[in-house]
C-alpha atoms as a PDB file:
ATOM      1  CA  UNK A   1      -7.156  -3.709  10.101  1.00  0.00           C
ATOM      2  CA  UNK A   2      -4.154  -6.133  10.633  1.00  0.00           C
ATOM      3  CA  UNK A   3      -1.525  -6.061   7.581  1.00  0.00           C
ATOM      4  CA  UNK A   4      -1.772 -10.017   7.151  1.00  0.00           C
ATOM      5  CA  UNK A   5      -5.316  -9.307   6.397  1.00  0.00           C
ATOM      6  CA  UNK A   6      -4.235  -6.678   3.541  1.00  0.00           C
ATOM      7  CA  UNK A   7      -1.134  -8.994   2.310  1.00  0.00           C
ATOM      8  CA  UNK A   8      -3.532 -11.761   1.826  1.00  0.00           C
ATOM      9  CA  UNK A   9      -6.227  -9.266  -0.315  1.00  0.00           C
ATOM     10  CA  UNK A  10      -3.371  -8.695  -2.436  1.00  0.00           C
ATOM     11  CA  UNK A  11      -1.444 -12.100  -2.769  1.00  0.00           C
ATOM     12  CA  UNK A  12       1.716 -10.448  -1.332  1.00  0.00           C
ATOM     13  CA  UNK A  13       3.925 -11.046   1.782  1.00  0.00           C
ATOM     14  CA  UNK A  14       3.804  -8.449   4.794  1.00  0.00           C
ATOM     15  CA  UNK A  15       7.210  -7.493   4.410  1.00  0.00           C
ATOM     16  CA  UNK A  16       6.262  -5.528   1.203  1.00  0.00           C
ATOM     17  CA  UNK A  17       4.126  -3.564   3.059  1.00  0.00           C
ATOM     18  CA  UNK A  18       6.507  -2.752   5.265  1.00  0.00           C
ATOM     19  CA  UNK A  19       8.601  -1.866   2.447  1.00  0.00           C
ATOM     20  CA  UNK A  20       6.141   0.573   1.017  1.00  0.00           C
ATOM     21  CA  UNK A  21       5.792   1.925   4.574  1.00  0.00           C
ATOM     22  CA  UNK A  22       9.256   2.548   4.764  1.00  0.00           C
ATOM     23  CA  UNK A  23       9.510   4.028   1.641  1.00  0.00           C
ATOM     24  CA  UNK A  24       7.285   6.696   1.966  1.00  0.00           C
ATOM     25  CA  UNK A  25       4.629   5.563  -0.365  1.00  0.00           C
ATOM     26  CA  UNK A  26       1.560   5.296   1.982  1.00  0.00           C
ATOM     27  CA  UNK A  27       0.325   7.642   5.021  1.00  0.00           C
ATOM     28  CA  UNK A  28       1.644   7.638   8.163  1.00  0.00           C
ATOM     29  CA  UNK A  29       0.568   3.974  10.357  1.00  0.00           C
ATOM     30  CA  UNK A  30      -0.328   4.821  13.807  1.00  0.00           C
ATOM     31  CA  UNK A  31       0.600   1.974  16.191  1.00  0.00           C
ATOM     32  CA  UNK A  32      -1.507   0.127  18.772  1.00  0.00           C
ATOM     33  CA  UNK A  33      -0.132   0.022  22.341  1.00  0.00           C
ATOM     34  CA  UNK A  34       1.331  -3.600  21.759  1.00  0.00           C
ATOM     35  CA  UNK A  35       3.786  -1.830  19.117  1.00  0.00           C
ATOM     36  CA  UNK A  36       1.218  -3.574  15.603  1.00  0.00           C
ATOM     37  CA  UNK A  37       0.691  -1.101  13.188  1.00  0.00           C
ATOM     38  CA  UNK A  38      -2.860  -0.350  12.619  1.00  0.00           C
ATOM     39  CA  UNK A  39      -3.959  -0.136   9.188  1.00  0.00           C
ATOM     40  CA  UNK A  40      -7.078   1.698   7.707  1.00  0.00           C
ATOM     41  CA  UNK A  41      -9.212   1.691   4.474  1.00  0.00           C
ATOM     42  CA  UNK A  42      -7.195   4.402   3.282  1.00  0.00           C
ATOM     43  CA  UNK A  43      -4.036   2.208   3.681  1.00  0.00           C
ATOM     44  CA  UNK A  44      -5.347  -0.664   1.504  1.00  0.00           C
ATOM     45  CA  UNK A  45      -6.408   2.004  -1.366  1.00  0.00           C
ATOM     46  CA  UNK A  46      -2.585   2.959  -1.279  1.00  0.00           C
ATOM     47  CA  UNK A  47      -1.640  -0.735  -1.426  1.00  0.00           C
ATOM     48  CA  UNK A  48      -4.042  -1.454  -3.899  1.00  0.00           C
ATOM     49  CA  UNK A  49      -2.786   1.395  -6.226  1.00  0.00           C
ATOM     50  CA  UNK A  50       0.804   0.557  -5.651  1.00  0.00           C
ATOM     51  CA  UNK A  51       0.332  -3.308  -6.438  1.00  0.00           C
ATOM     52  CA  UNK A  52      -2.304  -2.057  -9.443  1.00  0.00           C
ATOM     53  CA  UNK A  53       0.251   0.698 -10.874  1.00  0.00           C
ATOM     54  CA  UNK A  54       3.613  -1.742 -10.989  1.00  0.00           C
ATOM     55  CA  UNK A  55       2.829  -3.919 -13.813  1.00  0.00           C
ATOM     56  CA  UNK A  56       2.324  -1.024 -16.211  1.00  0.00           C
ATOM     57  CA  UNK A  57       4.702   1.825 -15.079  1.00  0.00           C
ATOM     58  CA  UNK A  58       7.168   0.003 -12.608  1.00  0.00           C
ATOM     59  CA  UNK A  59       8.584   0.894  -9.457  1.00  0.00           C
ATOM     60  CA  UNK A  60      10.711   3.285  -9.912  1.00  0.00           C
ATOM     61  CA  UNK A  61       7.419   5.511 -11.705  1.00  0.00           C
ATOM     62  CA  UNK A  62       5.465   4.099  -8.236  1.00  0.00           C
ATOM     63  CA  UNK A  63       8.388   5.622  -6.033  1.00  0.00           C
ATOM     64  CA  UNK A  64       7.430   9.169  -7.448  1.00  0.00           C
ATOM     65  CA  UNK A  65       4.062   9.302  -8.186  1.00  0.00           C
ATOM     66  CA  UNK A  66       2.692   7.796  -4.355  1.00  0.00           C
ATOM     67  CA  UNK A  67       4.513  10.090  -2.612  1.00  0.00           C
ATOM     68  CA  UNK A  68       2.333  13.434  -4.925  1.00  0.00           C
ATOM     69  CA  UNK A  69      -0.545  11.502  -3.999  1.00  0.00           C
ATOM     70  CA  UNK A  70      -0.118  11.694  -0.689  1.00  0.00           C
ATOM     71  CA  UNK A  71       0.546  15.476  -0.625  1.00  0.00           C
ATOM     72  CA  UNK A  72      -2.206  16.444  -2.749  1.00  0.00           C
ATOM     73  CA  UNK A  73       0.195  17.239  -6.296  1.00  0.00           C
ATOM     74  CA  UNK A  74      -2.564  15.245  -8.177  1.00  0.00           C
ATOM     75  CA  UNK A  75      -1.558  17.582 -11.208  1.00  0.00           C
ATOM     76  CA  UNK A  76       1.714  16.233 -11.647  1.00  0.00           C
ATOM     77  CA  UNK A  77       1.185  12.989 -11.486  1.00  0.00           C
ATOM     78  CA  UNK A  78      -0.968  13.148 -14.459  1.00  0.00           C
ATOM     79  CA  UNK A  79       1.935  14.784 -16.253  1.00  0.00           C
ATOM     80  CA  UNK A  80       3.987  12.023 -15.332  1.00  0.00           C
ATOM     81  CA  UNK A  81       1.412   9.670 -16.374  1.00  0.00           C
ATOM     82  CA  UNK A  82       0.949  11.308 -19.566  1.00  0.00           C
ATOM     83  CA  UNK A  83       5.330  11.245 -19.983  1.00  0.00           C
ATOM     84  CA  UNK A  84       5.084   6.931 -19.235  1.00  0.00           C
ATOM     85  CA  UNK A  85       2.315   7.053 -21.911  1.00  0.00           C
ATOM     86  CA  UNK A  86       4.187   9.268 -24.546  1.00  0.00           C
ATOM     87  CA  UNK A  87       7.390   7.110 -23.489  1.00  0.00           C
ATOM     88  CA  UNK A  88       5.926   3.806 -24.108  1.00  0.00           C
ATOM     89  CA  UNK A  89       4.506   4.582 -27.248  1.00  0.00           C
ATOM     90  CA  UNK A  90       7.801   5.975 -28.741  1.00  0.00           C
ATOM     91  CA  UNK A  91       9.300   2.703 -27.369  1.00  0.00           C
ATOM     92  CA  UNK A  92       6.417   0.754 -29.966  1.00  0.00           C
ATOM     93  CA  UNK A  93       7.558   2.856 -32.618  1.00  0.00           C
ATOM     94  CA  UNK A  94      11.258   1.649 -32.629  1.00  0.00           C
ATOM     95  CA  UNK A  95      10.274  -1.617 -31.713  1.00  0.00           C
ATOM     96  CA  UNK A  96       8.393  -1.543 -34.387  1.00  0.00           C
ATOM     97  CA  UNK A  97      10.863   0.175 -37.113  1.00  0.00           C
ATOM     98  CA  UNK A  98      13.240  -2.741 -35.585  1.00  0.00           C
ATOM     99  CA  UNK A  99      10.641  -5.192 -37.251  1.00  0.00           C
ATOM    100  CA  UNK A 100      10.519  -3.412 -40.393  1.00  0.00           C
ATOM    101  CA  UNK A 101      14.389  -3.529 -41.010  1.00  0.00           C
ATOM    102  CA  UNK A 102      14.396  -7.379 -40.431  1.00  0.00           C
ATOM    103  CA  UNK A 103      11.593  -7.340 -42.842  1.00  0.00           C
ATOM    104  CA  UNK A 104      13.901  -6.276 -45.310  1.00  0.00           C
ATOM    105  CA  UNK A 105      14.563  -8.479 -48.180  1.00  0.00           C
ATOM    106  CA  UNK A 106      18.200  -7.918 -47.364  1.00  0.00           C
ATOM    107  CA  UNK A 107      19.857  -7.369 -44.350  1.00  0.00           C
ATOM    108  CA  UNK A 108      22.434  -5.665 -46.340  1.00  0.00           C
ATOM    109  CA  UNK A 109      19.861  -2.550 -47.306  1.00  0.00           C
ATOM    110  CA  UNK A 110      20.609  -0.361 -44.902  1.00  0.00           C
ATOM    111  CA  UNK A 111      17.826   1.911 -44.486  1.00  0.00           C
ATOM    112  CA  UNK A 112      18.194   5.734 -44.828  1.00  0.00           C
ATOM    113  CA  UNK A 113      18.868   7.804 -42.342  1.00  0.00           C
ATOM    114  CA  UNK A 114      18.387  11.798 -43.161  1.00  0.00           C
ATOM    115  CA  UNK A 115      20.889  11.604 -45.777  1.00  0.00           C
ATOM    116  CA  UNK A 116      24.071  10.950 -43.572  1.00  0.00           C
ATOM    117  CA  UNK A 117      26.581   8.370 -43.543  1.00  0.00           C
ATOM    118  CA  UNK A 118      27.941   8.669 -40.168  1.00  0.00           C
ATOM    119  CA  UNK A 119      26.626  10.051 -36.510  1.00  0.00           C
ATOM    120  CA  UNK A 120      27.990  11.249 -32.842  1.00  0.00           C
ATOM    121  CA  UNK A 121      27.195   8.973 -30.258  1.00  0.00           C
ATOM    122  CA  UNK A 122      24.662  12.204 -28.978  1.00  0.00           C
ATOM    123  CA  UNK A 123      22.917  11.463 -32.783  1.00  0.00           C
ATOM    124  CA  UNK A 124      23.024   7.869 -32.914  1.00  0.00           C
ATOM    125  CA  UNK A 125      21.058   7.464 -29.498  1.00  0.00           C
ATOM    126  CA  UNK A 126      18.084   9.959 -30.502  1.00  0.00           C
ATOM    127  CA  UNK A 127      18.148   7.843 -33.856  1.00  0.00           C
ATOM    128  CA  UNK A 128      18.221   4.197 -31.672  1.00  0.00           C
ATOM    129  CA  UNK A 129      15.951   5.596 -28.763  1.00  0.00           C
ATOM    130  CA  UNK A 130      18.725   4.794 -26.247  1.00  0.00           C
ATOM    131  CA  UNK A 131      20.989   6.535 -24.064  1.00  0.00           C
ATOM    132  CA  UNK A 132      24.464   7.072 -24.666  1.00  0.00           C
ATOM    133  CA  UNK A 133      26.010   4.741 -21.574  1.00  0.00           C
ATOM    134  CA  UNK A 134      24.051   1.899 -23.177  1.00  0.00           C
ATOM    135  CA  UNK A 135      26.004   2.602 -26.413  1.00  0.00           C
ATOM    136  CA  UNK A 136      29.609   2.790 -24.558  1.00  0.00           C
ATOM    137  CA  UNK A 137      28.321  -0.296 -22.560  1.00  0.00           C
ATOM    138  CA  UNK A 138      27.512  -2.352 -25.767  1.00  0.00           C
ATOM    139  CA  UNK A 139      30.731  -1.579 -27.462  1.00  0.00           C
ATOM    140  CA  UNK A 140      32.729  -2.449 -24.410  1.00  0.00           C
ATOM    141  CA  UNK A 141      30.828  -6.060 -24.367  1.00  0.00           C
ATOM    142  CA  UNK A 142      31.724  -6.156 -28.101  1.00  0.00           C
ATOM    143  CA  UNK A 143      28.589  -6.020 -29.932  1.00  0.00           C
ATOM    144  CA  UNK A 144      28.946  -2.633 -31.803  1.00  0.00           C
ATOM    145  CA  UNK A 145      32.741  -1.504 -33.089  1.00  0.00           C
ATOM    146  CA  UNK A 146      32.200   1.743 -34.520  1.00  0.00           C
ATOM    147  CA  UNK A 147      34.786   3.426 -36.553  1.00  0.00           C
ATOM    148  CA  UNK A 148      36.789   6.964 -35.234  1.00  0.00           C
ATOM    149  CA  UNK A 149      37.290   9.773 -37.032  1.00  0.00           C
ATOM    150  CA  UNK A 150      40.907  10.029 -38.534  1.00  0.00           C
ATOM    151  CA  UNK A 151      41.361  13.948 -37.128  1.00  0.00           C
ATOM    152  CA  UNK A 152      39.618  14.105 -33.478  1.00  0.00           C
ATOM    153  CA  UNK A 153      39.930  10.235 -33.060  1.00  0.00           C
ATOM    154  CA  UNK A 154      35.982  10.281 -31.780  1.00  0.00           C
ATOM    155  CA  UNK A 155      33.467   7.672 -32.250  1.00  0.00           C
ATOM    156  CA  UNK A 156      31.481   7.574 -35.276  1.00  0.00           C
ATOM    157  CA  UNK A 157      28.499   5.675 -36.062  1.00  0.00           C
ATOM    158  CA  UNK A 158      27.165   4.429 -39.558  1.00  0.00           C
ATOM    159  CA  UNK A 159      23.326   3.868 -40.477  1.00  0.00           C
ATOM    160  CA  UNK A 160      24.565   0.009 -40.140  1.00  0.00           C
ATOM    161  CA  UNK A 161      25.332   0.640 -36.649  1.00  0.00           C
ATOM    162  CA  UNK A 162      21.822   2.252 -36.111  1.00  0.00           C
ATOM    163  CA  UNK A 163      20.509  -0.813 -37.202  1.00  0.00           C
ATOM    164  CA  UNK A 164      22.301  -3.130 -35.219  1.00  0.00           C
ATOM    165  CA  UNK A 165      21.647  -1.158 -31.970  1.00  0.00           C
ATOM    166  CA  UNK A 166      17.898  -0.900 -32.652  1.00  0.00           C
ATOM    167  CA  UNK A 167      18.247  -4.727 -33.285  1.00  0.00           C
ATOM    168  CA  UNK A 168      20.127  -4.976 -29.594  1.00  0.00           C
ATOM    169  CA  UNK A 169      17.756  -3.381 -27.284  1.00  0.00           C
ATOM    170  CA  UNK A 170      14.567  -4.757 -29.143  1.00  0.00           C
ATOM    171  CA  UNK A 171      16.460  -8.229 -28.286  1.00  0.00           C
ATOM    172  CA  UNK A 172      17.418  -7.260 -25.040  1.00  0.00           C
ATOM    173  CA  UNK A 173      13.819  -5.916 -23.943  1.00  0.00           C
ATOM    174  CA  UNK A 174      12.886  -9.624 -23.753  1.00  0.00           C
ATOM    175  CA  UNK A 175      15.980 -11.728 -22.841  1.00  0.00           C
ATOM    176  CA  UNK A 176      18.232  -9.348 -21.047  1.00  0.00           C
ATOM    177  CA  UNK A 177      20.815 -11.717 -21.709  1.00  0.00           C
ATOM    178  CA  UNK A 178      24.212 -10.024 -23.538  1.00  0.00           C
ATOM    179  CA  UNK A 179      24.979 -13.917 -24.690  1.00  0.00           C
ATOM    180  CA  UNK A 180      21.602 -14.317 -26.229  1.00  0.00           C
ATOM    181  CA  UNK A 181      21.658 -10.716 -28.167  1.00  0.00           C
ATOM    182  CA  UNK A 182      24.888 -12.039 -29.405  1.00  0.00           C
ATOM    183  CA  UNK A 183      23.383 -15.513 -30.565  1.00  0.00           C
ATOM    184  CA  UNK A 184      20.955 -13.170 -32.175  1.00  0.00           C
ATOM    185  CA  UNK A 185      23.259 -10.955 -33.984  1.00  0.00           C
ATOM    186  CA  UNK A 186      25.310 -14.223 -34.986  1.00  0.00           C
ATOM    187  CA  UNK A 187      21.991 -15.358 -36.647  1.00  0.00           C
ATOM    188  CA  UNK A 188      21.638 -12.057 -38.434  1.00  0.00           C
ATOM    189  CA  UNK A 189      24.864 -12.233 -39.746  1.00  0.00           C
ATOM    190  CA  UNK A 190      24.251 -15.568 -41.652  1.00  0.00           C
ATOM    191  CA  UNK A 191      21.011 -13.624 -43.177  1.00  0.00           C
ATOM    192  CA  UNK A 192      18.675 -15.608 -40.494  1.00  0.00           C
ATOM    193  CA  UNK A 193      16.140 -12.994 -39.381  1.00  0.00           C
ATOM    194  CA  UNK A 194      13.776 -15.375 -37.769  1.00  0.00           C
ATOM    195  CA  UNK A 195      14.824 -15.414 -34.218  1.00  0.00           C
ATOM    196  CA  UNK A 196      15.481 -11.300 -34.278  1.00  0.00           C
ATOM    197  CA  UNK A 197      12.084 -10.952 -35.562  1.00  0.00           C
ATOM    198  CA  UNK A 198      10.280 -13.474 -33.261  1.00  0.00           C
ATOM    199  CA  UNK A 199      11.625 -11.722 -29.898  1.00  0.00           C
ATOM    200  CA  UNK A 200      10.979  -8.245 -31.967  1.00  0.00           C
ATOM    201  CA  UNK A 201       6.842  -9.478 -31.804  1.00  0.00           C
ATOM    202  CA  UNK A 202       7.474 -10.468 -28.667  1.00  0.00           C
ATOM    203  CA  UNK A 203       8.397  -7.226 -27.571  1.00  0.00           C
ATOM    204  CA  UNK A 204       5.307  -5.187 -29.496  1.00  0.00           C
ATOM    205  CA  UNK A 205       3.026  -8.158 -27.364  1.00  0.00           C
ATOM    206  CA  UNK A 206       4.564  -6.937 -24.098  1.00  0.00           C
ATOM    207  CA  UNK A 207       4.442  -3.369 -25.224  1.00  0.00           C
ATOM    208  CA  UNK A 208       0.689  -3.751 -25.673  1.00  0.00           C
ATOM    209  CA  UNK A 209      -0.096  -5.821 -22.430  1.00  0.00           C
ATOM    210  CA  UNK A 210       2.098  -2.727 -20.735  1.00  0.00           C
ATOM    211  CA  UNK A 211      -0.843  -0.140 -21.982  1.00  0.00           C
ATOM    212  CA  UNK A 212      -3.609  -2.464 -21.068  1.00  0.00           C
ATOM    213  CA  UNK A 213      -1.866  -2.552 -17.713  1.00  0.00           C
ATOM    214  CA  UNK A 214      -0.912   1.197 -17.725  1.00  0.00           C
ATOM    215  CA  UNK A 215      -4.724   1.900 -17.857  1.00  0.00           C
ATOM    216  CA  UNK A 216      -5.921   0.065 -15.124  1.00  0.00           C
ATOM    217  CA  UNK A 217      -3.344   1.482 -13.289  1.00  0.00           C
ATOM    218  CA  UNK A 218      -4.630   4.949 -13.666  1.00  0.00           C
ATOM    219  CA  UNK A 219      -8.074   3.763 -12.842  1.00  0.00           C
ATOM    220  CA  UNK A 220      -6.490   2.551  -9.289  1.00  0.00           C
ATOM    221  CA  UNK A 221      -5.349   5.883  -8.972  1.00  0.00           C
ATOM    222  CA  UNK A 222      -9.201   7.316  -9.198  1.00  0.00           C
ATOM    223  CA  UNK A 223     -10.309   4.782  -6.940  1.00  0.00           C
ATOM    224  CA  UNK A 224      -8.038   5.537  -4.155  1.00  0.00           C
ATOM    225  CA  UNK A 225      -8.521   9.263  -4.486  1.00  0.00           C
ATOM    226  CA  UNK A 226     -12.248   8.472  -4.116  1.00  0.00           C
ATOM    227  CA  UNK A 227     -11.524   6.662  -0.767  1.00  0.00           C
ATOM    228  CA  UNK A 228      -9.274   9.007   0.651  1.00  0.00           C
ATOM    229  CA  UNK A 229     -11.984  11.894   0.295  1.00  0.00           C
ATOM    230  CA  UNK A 230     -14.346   8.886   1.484  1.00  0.00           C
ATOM    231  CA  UNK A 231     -12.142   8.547   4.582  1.00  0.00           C
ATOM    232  CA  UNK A 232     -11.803  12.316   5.597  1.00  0.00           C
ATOM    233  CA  UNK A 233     -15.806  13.095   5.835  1.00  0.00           C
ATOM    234  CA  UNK A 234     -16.270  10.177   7.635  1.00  0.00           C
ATOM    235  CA  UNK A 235     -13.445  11.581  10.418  1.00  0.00           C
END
């Protein structure tokens, strides 16, 4: 089977084969004497999977979880689908306590946050569901300015801070754009919640179309295991 015939299949350029070739995420392509690689059913399953698996879980999930196909470590990459999963669906529940803080008749009621006033940068992330070099990065572009402690001079963080950040990378999920987050936050200042709150939907929509696409995924995954035990009894 010639790799223009696969690329075509699977509305993608023959280069990105190559690429998943080269990475590692398919099985070894024998050659023809002529030097063209020489691609079998089991090939396309791969490709299939890989093209089927990328709008749900991404490349960088892809990059792991081909290469434990391909050695049999089925096992694991069921935990690491069930990790995406569990992931995803903490990612809907701050999107979605992002939503219910612009819901709130004031932007000034600052929701509670286990009794505390202020947090370390370590507590403020598990609070905002992000990691701490997104928090250093965010102050350093000026969106957050937290206060220091008076005695140790180290950053701490107030439940208004929590709320801003959540606010940020909700934002951020859809435009990406540091300018636009700060149009946002502008907005939110003044009291207008509307634009916050439409990208905020936004983001639960994509969140959802992610799982729908995170399913089918794993259903490419049973279909090429089926053809590579296909392919060995009929060697």
């Amino acid at each position: 089977m010639k790799g223009i015939e696969i690329a075509k299949k699977l509305n993608i350029s023959t280069s990105a084969l190559r690429h998943y070739e080269s990475w590692g995420l398919i099985p070894t392509v024998e050659r023809a004497e002529n030097g063209y690689r020489i691609y079998t059913n089991e090939h396309e399953a791969y490709f299939k999977c890989i093209r089927s698996l990328l709008p749900g879980f991404g490349m960088n999930f892809v990059k792991k979880v081909m290469p434990l196909i391909r050695y049999g470590e089925i096992v694991e990459v069921f935990w690491l689908i069930n990790k995406a999963q569990v992931d995803l669906y903490k990612e809907k529940e701050t999107v979605q306590r992002t939503v219910e803080i612009l819901d709130l008749k004031e932007l000034t009621e600052i929701p509670n946050y286990h009794n505390k006033n202020y947090f370390t940068i370590g507590e403020v992330a598990r609070e905002a569901n992000v990691s701490a070099s997104a928090i250093r990065h965010w102050e350093k572009e000026g969106l957050i300015n937290p206060q220091r402690h008076k005695e140790n001079r180290f950053r701490i963080y107030s439940p208004s801070d929590i709320r801003r950040m959540l606010i940020i990378r909700t934002v951020q999920r859809v435009v990406y754009s540091l300018d636009i987050v700060r149009e946002v936050l502008s907005e939110l200042e003044k009291n207008n919640v509307a634009q916050a709150k439409k990208m905020a939907l936004k983001s639960l929509e994509y969140i959802d179309y992610a799982l729908t696409e995170q399913v089918r995924g794993i259903a490419s995954i049973q279909f090429l295991l089926d053809a590579v035990i296909k392919e060995k009894k009929e060697e």
